[in-house]
PDB file of N, CA and C in Angstrom:
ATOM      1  N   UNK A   1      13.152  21.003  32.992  1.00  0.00           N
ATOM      2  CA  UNK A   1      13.478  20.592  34.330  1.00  0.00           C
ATOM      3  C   UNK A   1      14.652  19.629  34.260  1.00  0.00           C
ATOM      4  N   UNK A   2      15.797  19.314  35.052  1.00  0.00           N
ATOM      5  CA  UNK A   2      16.267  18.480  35.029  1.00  0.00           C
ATOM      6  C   UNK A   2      16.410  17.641  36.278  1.00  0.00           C
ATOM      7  N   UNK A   3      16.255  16.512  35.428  1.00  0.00           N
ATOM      8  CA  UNK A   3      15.838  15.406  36.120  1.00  0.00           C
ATOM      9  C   UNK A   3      17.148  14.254  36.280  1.00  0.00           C
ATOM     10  N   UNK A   4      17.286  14.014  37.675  1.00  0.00           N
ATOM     11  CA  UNK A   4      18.487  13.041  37.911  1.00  0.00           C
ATOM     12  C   UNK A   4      19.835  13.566  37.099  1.00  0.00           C
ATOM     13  N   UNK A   5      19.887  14.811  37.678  1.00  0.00           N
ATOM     14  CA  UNK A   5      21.539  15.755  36.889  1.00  0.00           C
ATOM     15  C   UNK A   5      21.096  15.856  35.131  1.00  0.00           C
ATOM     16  N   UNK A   6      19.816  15.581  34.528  1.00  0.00           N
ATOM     17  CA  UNK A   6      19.943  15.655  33.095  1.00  0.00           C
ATOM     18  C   UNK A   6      18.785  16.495  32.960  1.00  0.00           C
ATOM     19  N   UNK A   7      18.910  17.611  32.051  1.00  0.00           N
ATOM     20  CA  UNK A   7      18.452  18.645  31.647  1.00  0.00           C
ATOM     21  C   UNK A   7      16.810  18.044  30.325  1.00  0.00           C
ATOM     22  N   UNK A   8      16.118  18.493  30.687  1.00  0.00           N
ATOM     23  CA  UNK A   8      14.602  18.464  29.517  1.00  0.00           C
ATOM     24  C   UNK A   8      15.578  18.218  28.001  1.00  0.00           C
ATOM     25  N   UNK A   9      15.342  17.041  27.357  1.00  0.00           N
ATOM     26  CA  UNK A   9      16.444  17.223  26.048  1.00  0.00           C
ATOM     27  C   UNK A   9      15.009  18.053  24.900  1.00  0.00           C
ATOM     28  N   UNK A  10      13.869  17.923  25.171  1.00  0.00           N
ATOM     29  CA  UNK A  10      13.034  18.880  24.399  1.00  0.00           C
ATOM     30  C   UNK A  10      13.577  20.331  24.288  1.00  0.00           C
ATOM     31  N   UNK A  11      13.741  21.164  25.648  1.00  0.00           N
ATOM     32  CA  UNK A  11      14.030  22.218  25.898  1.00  0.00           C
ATOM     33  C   UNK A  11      15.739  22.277  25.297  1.00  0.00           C
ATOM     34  N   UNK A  12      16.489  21.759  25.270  1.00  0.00           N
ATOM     35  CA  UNK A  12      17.627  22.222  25.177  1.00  0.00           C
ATOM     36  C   UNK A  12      17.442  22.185  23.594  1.00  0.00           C
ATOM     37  N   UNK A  13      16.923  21.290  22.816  1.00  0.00           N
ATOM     38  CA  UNK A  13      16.925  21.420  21.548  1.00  0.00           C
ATOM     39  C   UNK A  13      15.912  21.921  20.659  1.00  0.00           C
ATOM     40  N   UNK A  14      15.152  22.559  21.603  1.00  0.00           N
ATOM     41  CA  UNK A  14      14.207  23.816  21.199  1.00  0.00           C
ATOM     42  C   UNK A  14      15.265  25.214  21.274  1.00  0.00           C
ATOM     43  N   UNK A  15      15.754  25.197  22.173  1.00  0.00           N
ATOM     44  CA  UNK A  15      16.739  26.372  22.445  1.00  0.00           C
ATOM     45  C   UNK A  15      18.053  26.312  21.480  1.00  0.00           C
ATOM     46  N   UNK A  16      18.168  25.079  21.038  1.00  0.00           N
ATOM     47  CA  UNK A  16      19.403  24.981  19.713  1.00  0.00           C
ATOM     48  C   UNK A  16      18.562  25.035  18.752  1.00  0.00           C
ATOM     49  N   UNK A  17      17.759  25.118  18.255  1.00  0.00           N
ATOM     50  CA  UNK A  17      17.117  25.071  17.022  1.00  0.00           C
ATOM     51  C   UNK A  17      17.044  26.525  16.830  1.00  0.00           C
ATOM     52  N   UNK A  18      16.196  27.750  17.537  1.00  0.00           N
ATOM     53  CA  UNK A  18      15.921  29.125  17.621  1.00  0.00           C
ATOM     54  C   UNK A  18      17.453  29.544  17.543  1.00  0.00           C
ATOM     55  N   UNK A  19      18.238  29.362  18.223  1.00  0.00           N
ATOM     56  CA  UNK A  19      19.797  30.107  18.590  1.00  0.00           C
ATOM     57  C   UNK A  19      20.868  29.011  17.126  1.00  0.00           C
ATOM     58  N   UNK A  20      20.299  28.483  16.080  1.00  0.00           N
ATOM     59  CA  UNK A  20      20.856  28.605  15.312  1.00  0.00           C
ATOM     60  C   UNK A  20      20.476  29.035  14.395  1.00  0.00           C
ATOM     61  N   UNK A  21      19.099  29.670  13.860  1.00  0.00           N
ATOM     62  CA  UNK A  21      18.363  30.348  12.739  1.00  0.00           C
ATOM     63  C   UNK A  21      19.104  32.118  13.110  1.00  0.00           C
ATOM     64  N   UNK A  22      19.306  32.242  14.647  1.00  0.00           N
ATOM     65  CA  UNK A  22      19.541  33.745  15.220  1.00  0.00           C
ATOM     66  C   UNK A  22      20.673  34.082  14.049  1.00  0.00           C
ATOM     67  N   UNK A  23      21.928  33.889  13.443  1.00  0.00           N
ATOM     68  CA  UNK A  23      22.844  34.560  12.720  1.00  0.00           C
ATOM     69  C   UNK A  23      22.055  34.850  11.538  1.00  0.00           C
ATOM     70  N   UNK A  24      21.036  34.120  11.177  1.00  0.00           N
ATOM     71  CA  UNK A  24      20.774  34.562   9.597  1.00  0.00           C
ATOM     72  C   UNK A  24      19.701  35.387   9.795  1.00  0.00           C
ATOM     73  N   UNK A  25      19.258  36.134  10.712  1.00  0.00           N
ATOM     74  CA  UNK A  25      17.744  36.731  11.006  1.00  0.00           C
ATOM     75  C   UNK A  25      18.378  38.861  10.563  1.00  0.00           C
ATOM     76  N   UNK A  26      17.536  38.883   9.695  1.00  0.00           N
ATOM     77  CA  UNK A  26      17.133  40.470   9.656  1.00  0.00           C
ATOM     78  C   UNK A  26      16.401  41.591  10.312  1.00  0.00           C
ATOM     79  N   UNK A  27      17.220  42.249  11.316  1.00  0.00           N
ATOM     80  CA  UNK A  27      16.173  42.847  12.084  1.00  0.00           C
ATOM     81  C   UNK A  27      16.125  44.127  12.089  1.00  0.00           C
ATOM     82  N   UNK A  28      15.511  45.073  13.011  1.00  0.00           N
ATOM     83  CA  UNK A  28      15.634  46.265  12.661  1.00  0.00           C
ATOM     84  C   UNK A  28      16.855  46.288  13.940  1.00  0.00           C
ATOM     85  N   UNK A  29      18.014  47.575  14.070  1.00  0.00           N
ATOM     86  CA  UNK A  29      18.879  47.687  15.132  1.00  0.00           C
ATOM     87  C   UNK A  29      18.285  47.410  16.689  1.00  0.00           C
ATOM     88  N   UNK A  30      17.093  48.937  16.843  1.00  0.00           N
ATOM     89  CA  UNK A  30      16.808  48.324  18.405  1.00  0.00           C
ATOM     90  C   UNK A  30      16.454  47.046  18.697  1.00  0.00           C
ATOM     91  N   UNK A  31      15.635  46.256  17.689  1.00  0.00           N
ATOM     92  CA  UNK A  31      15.461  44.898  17.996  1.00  0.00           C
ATOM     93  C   UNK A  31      16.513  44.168  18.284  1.00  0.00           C
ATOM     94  N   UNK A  32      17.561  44.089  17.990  1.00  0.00           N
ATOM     95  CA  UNK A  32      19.102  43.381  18.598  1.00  0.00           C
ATOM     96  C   UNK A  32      18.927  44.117  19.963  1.00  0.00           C
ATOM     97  N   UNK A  33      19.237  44.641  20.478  1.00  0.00           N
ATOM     98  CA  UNK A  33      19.438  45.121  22.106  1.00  0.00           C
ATOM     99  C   UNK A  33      18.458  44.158  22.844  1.00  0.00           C
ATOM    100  N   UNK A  34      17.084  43.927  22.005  1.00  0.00           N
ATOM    101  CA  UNK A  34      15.950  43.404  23.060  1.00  0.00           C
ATOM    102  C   UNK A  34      16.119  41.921  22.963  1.00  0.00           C
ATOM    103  N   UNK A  35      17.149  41.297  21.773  1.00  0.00           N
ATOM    104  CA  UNK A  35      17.341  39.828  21.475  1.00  0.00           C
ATOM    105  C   UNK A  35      18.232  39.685  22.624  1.00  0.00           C
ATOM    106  N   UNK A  36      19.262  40.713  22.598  1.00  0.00           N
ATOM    107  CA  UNK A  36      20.366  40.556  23.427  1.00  0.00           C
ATOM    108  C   UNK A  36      20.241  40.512  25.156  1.00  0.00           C
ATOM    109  N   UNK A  37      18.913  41.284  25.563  1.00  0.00           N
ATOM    110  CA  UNK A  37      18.457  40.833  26.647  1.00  0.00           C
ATOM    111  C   UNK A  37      17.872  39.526  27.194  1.00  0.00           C
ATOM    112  N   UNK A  38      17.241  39.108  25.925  1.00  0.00           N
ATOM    113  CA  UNK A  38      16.916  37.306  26.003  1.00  0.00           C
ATOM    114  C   UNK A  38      17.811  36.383  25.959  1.00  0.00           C
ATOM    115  N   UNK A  39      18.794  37.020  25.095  1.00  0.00           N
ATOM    116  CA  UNK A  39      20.265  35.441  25.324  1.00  0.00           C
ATOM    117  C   UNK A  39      20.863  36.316  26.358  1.00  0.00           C
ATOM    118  N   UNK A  40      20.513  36.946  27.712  1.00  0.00           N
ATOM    119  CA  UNK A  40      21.204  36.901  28.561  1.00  0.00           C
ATOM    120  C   UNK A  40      20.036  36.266  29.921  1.00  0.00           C
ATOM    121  N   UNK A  41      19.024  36.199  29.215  1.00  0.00           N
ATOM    122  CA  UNK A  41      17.789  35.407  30.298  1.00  0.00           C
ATOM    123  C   UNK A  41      18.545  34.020  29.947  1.00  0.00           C
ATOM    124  N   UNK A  42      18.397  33.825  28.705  1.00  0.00           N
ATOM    125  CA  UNK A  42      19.020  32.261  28.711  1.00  0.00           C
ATOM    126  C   UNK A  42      19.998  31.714  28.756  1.00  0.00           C
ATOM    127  N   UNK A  43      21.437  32.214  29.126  1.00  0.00           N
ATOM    128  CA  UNK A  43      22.482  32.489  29.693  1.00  0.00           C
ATOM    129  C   UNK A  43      22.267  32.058  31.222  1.00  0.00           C
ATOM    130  N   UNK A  44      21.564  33.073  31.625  1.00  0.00           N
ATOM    131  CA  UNK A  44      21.048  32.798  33.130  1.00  0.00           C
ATOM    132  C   UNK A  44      20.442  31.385  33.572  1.00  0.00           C
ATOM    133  N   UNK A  45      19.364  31.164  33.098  1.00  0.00           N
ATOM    134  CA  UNK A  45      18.457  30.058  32.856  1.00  0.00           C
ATOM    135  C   UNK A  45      19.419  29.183  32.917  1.00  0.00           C
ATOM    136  N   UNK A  46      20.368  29.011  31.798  1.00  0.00           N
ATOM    137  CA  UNK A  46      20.967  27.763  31.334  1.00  0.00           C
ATOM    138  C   UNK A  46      21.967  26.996  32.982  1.00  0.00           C
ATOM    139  N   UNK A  47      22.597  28.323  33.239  1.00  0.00           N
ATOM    140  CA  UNK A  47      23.273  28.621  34.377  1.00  0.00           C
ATOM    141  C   UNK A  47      23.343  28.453  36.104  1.00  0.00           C
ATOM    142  N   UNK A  48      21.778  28.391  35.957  1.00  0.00           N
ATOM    143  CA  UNK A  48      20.732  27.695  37.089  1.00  0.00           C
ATOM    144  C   UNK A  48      20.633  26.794  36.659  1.00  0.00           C
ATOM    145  N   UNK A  49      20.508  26.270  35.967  1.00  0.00           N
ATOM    146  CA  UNK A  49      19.660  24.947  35.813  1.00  0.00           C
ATOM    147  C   UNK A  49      17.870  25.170  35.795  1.00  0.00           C
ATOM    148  N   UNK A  50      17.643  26.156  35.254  1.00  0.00           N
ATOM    149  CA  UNK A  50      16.490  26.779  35.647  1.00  0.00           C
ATOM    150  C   UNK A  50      15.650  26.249  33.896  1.00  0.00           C
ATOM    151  N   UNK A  51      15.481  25.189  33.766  1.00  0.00           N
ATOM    152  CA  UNK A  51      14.187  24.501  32.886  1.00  0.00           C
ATOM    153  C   UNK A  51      13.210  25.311  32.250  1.00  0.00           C
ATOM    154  N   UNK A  52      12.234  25.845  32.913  1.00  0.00           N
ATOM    155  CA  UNK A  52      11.380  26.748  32.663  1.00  0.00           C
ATOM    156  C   UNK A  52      11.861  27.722  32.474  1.00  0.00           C
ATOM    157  N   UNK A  53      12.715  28.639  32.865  1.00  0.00           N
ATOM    158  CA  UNK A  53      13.115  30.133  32.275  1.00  0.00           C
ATOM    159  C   UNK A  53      13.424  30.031  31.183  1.00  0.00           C
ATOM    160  N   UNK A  54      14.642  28.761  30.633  1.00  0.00           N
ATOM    161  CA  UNK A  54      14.721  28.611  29.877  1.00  0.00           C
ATOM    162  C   UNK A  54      14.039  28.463  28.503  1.00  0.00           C
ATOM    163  N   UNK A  55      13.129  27.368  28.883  1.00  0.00           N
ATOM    164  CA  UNK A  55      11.488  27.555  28.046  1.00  0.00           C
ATOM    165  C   UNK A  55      11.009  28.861  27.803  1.00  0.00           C
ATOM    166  N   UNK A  56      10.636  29.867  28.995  1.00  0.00           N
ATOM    167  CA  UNK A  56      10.473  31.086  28.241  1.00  0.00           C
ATOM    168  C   UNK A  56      10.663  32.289  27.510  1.00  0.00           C
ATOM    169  N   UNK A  57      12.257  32.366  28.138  1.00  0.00           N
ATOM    170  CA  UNK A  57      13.381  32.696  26.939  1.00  0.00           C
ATOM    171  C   UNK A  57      13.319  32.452  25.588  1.00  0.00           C
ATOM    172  N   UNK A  58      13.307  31.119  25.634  1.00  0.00           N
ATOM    173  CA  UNK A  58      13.852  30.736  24.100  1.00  0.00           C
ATOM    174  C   UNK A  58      12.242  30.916  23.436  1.00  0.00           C
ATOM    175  N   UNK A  59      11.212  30.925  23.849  1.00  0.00           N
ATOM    176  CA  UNK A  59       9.752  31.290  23.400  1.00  0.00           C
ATOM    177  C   UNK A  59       9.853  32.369  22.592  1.00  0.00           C
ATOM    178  N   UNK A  60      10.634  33.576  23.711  1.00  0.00           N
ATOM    179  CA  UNK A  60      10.213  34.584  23.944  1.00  0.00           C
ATOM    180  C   UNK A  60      11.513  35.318  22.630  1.00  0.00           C
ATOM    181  N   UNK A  61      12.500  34.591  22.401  1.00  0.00           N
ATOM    182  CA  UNK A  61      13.497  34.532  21.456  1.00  0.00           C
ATOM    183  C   UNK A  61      12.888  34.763  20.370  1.00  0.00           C
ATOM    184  N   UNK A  62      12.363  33.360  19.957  1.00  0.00           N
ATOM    185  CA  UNK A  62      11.265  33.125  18.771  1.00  0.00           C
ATOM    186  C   UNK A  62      10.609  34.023  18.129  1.00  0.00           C
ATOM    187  N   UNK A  63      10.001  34.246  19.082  1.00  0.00           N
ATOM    188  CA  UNK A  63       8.853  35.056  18.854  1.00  0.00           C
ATOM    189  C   UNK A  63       9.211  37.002  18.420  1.00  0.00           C
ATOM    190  N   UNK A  64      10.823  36.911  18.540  1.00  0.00           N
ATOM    191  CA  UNK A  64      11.174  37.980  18.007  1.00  0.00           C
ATOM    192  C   UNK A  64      11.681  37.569  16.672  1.00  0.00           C
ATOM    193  N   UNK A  65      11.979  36.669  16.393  1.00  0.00           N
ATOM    194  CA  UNK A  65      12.619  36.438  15.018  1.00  0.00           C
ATOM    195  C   UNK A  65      11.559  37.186  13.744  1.00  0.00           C
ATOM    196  N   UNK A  66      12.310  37.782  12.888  1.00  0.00           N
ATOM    197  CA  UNK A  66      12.307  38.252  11.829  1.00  0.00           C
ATOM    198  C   UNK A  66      10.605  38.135  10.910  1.00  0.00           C
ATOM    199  N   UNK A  67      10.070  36.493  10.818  1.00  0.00           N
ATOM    200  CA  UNK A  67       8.836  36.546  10.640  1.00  0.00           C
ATOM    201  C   UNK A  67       7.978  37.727  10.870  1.00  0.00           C
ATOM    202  N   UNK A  68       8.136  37.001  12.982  1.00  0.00           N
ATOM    203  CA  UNK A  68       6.825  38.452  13.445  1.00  0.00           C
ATOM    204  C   UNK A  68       6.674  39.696  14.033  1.00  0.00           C
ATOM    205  N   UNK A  69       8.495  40.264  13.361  1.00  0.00           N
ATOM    206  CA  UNK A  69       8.609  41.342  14.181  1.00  0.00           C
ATOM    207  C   UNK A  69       8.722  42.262  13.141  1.00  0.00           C
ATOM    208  N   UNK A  70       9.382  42.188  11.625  1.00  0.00           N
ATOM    209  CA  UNK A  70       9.242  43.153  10.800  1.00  0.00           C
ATOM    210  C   UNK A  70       8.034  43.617  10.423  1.00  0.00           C
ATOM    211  N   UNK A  71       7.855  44.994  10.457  1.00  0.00           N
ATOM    212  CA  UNK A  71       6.744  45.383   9.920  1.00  0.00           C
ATOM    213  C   UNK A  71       7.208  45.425   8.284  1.00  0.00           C
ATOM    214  N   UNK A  72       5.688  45.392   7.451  1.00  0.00           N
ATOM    215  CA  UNK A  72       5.899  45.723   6.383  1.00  0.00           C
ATOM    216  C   UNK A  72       6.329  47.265   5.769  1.00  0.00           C
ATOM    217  N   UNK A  73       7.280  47.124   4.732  1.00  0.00           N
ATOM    218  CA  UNK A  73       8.035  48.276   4.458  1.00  0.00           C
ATOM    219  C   UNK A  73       8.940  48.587   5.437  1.00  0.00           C
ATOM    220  N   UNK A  74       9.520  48.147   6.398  1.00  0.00           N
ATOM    221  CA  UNK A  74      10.865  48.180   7.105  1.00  0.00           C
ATOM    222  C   UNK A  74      12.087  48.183   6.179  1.00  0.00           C
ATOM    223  N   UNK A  75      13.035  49.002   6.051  1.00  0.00           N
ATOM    224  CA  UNK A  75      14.060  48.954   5.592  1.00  0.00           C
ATOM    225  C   UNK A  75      15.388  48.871   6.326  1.00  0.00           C
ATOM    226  N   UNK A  76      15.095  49.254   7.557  1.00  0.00           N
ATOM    227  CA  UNK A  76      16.269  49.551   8.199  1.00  0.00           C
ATOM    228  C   UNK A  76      16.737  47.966   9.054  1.00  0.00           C
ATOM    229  N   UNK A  77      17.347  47.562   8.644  1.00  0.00           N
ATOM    230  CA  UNK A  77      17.716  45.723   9.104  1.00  0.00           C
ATOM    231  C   UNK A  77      19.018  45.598   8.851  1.00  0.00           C
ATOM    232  N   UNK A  78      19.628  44.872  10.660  1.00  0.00           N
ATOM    233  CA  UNK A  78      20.736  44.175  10.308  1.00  0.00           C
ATOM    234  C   UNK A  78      20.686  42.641  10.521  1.00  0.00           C
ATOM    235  N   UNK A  79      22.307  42.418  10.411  1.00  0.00           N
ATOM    236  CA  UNK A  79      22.360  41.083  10.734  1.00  0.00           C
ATOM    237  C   UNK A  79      22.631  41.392  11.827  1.00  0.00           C
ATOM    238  N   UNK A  80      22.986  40.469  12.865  1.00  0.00           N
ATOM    239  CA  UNK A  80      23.831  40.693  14.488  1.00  0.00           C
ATOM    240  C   UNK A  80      24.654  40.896  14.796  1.00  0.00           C
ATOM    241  N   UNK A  81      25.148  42.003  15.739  1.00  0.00           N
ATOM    242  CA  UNK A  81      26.509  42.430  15.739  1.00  0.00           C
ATOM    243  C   UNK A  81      27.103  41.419  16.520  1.00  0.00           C
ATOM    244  N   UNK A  82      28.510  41.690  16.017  1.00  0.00           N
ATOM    245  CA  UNK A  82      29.689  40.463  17.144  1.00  0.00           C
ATOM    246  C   UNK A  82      29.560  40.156  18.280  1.00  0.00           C
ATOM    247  N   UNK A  83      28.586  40.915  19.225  1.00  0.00           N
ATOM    248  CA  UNK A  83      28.581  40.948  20.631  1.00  0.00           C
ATOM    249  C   UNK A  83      27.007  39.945  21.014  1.00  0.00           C
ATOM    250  N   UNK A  84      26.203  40.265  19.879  1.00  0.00           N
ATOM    251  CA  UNK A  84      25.009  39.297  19.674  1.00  0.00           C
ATOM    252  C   UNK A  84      25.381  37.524  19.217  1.00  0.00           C
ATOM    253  N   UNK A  85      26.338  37.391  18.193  1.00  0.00           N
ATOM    254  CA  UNK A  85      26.654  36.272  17.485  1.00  0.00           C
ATOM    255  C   UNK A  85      27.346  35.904  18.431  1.00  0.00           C
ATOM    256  N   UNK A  86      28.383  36.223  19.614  1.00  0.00           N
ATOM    257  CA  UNK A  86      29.690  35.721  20.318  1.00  0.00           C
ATOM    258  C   UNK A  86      28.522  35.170  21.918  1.00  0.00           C
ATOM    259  N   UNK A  87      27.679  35.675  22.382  1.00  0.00           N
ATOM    260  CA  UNK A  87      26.948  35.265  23.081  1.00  0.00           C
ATOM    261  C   UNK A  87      25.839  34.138  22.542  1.00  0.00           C
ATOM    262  N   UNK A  88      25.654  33.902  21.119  1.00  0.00           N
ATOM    263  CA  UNK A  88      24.763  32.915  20.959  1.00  0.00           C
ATOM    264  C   UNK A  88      25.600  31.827  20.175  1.00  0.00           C
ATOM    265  N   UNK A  89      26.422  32.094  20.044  1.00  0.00           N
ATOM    266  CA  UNK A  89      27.653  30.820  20.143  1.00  0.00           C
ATOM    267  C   UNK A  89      27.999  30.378  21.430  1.00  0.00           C
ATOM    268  N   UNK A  90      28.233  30.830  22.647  1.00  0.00           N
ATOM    269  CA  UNK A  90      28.334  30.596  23.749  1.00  0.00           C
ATOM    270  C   UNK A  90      27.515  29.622  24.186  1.00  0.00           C
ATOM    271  N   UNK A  91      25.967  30.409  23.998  1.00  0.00           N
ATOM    272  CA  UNK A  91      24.853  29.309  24.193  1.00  0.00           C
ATOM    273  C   UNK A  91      25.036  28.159  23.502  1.00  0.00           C
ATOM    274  N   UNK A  92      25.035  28.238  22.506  1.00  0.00           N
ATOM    275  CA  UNK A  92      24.681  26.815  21.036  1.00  0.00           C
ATOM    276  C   UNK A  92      25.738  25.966  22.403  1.00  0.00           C
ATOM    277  N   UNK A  93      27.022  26.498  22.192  1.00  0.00           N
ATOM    278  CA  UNK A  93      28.210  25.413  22.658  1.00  0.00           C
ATOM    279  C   UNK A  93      28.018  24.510  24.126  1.00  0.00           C
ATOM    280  N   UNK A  94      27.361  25.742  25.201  1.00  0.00           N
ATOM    281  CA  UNK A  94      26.982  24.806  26.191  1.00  0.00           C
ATOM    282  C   UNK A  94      25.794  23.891  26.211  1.00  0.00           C
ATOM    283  N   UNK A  95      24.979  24.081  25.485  1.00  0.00           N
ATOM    284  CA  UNK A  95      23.609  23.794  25.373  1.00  0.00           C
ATOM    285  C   UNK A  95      23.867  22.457  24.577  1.00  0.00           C
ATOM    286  N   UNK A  96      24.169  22.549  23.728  1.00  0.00           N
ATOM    287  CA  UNK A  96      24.893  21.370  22.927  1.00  0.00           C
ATOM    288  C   UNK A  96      25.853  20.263  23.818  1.00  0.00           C
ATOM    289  N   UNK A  97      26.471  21.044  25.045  1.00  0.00           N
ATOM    290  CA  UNK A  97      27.294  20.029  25.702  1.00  0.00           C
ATOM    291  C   UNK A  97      26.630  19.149  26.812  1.00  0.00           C
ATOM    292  N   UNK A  98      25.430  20.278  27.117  1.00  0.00           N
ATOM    293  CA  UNK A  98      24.619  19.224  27.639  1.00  0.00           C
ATOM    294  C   UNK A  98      23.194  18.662  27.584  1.00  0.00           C
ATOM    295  N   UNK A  99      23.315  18.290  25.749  1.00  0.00           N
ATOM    296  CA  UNK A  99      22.662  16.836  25.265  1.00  0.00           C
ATOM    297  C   UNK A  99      23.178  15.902  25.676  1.00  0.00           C
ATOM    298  N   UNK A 100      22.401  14.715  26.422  1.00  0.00           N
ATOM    299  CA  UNK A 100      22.788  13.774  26.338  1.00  0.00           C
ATOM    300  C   UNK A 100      23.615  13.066  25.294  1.00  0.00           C
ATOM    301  N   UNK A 101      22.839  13.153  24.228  1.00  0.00           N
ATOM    302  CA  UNK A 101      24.394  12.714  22.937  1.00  0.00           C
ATOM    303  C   UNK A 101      23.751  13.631  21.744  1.00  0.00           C
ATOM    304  N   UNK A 102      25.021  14.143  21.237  1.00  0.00           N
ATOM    305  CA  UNK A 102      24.573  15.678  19.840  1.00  0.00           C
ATOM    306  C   UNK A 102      25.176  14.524  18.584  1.00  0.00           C
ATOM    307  N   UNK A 103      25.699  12.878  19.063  1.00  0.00           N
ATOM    308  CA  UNK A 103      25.748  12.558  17.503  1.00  0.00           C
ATOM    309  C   UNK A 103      25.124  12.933  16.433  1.00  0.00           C
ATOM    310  N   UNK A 104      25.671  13.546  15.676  1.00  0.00           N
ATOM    311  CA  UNK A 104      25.019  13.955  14.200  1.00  0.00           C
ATOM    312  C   UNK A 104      23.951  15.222  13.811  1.00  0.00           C
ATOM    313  N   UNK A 105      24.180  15.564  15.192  1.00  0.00           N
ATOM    314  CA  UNK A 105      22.961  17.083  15.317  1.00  0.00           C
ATOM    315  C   UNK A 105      24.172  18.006  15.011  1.00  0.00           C
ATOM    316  N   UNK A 106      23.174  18.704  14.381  1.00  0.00           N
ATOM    317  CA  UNK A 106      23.632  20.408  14.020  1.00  0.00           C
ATOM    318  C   UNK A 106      23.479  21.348  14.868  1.00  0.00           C
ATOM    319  N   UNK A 107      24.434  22.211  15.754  1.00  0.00           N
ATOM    320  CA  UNK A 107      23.850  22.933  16.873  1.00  0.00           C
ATOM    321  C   UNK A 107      23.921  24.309  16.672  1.00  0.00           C
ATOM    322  N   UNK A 108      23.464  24.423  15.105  1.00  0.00           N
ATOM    323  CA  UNK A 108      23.624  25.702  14.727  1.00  0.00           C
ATOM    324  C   UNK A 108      24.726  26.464  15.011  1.00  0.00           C
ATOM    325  N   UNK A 109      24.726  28.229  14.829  1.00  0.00           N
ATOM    326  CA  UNK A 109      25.600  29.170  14.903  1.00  0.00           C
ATOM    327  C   UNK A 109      26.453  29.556  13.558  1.00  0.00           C
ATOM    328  N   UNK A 110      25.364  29.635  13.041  1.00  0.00           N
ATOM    329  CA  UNK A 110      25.982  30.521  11.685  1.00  0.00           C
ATOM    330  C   UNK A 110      27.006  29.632  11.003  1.00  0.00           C
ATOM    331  N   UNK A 111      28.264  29.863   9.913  1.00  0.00           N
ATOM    332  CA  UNK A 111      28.785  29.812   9.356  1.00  0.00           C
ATOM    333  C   UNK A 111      30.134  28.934  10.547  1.00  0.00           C
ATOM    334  N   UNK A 112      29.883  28.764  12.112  1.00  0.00           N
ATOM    335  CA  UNK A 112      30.712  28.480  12.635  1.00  0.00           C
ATOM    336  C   UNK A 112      30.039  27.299  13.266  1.00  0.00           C
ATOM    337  N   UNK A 113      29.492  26.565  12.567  1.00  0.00           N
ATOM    338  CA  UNK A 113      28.537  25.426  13.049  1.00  0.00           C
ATOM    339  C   UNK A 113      29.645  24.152  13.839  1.00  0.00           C
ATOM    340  N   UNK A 114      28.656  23.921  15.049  1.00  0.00           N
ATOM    341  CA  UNK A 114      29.673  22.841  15.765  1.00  0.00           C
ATOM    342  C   UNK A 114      28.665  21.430  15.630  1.00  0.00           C
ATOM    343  N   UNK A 115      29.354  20.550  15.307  1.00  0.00           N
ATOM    344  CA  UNK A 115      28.381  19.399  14.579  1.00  0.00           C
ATOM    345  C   UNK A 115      29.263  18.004  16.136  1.00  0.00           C
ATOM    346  N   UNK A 116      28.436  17.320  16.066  1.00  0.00           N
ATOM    347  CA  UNK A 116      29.068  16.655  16.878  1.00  0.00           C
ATOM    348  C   UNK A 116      28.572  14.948  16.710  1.00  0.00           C
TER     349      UNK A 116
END
């Protein structure tokens, strides 16, 4: 929720924590299309100002990561295509801009980490 123009800093850095593990995650292909529908819930979310969507997005993010979505003996896994990584850099960057202060936090995004 944000409160007096300032955004839940739990939620925003629950949502930077998940959306910076996202570049190193192994998945199977269709599973990217269904990630890619969630960083566009939280895109949205972020965009409203919408607190709770956000919360269930980034849950709902999670909860696809690599842990509990590979089945055993899966072979077929990528990393994220450019169109997955360029939208969750997007996120990290706004999400990160509005922490109250990112001194010294890591706001994830792969190999293109924005540290502040």
């Amino acid at each position: 929720m944000i409160v007096d123009g300032h955004w839940d800093t739990e939620t925003l850095e629950d949502a930077l924590a998940v959306l910076g593990d996202l570049p190193l995650w192994m998945l199977p292909t269709e599973r990217w299309n269904q990630i890619g529908t969630i960083l566009d819930r939280m895109e949205r979310a972020f965009t409203a100002g919408d607190d709770e969507e956000l919360r269930r997005a980034t849950t709902d993010l999670e909860l696809f990561g690599p842990v509990r979505v590979n089945r055993i003996g899966t072979r077929e896994v990528d990393r994220p295509d450019p169109s997955i990584t360029e939208r969750q850099n997007r996120l990290v960057n706004a999400i990160g801009e509005a922490l109250p202060s990112t001194s010294g936090r890591d706001l994830g995004g792969g190999d293109d980490r924005v540290t502040r």
